[in-house]
Protein backbone atom coordinates (compact mmCIF):
# COMPACT_ATOMS: atom_id res chain seq x y z
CA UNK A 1 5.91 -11.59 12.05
CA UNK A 2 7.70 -8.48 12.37
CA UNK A 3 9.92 -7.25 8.60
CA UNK A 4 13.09 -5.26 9.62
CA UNK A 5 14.96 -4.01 6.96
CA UNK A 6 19.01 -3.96 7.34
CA UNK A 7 21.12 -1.40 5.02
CA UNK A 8 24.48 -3.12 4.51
CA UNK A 9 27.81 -1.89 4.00
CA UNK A 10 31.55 -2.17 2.96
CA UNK A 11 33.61 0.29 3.33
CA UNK A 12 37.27 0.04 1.56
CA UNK A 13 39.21 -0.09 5.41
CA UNK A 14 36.78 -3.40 6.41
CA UNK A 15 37.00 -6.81 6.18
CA UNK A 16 33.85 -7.40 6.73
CA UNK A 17 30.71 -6.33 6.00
CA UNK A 18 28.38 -4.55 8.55
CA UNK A 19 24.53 -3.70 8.65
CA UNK A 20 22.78 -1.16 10.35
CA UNK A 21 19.09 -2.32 11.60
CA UNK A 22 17.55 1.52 11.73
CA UNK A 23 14.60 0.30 13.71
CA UNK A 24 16.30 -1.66 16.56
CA UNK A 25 18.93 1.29 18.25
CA UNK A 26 21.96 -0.52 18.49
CA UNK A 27 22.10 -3.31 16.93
CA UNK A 28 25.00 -3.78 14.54
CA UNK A 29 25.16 -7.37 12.50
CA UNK A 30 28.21 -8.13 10.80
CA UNK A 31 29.89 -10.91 8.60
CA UNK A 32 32.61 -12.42 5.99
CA UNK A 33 29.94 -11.98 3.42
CA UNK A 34 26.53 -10.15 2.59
CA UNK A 35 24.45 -13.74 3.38
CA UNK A 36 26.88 -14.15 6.67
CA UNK A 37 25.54 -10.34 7.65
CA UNK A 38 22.44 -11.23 7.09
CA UNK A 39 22.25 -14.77 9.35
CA UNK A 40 24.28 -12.98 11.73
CA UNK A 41 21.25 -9.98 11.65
CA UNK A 42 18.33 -12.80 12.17
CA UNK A 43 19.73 -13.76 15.66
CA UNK A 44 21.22 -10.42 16.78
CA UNK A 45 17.77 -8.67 16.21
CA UNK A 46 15.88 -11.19 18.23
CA UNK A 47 18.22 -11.32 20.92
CA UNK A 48 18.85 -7.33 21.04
CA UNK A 49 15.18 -6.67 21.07
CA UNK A 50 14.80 -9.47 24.09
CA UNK A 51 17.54 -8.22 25.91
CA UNK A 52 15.67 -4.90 25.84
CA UNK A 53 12.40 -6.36 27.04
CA UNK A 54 14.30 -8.32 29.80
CA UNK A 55 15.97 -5.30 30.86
CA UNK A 56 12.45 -3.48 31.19
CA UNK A 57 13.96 -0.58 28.53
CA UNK A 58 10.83 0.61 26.26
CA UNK A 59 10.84 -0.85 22.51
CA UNK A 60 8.92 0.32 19.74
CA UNK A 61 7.92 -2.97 17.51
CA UNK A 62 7.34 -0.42 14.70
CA UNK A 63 9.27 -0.87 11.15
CA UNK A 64 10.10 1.19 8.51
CA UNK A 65 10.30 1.12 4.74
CA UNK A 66 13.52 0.35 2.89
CA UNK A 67 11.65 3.28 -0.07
CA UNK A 68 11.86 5.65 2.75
CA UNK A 69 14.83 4.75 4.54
CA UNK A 70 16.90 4.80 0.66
CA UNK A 71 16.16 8.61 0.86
CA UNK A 72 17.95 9.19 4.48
CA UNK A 73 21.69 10.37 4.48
CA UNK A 74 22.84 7.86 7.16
CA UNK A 75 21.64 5.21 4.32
CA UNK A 76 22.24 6.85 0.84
CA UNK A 77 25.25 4.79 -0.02
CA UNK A 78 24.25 1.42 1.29
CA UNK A 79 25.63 -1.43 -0.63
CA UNK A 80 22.64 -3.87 -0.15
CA UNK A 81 19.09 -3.97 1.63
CA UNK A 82 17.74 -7.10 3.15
CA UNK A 83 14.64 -7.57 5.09
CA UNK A 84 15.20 -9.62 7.85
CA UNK A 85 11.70 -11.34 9.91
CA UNK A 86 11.34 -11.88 13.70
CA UNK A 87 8.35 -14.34 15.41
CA UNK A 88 7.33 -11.52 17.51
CA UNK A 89 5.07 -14.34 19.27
CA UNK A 90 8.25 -15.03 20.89
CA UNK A 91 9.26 -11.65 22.45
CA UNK A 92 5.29 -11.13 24.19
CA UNK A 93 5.25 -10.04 27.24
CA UNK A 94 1.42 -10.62 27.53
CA UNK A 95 1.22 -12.12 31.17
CA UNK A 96 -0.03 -15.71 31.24
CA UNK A 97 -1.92 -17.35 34.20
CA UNK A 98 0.11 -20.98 34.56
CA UNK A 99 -0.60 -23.64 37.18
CA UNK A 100 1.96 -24.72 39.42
CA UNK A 101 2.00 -28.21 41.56
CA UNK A 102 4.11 -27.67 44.73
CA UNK A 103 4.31 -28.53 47.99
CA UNK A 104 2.76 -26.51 50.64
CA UNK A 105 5.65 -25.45 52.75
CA UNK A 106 7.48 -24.48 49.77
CA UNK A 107 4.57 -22.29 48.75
CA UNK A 108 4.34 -20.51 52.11
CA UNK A 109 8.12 -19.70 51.99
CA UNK A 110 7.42 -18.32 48.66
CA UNK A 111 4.65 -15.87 49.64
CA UNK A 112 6.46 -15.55 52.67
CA UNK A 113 9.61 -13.81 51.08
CA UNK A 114 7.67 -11.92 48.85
CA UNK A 115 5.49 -10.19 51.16
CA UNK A 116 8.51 -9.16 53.19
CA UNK A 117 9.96 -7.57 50.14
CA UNK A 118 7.06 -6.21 49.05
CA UNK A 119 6.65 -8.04 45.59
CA UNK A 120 4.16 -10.25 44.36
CA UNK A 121 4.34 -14.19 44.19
CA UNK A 122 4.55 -13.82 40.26
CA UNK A 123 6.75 -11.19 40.32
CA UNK A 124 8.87 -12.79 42.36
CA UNK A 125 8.73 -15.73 40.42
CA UNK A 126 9.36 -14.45 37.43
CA UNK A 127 12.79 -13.09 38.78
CA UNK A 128 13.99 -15.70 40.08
CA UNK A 129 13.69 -17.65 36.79
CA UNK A 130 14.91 -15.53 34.67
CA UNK A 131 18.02 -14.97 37.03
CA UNK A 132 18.45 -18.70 36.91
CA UNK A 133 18.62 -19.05 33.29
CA UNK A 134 20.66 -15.86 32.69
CA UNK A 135 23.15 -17.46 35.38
CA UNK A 136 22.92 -20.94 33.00
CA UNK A 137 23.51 -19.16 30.03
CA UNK A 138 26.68 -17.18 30.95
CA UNK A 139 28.67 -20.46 32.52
């Protein structure tokens, strides 16, 4: 599990509140309420930090203190700190060998396309997944 710590604020112009994750660049939660912020921080961290990955940008899974972060300007006049936890099981991008039953024609076309565009059968694979879900996702 990965801890990142949020600094949360209210300022007298907003609504809402908003949180600043100083670890993830970016990523903004907000809500109606401090425990709203914080919800809304669990899933926008994950999914932030996996958009990164999935976009190949670099990520560092390092966190910081909320002691040492207290003492920064940018955080001096926080309202609240929370600490918010991530399964960082679920963001590896350790490769994993998988088998895969298919039919032999469909394999050759497979190898087939990705020699010709100079990729690998994994690689290619791999693509054309996550394409697929990122296409089910947005409709």
């Amino acid at each position: 599990m990965l801890h990142y710590p949020i600094a949360i604020f209210k300022d007298e112009d907003m609504e809402n509140y908003a949180a600043i994750v100083p670890d993830v660049d970016g990523c903004f939660p907000l809500g109606d309420t401090i425990a709203k912020t914080i919800e809304d921080a669990e899933d926008l961290i994950f999914e932030h930090i996996e958009f990164m990955i999935e976009e190949g940008m670099s990520f560092d899974f390092n966190t910081s203190e909320i002691e040492s972060l207290k003492n920064e300007p940018d955080y001096s006049d926080a309202l609240a700190w929370a600490i918010i936890s991530i399964d960082d099981t679920k963001l590896s991008t350790k490769q994993v060998r998988f088998n895969v039953s298919w039919p032999d024609y469909l394999l050759r076309k497979v190898d087939d396309y990705a020699e010709k565009n100079h990729e690998t059968r994994s690689g290619l694979l791999a693509k054309a997944i996550q394409k697929e879900i990122n296409t089910t996702l947005t409709t």
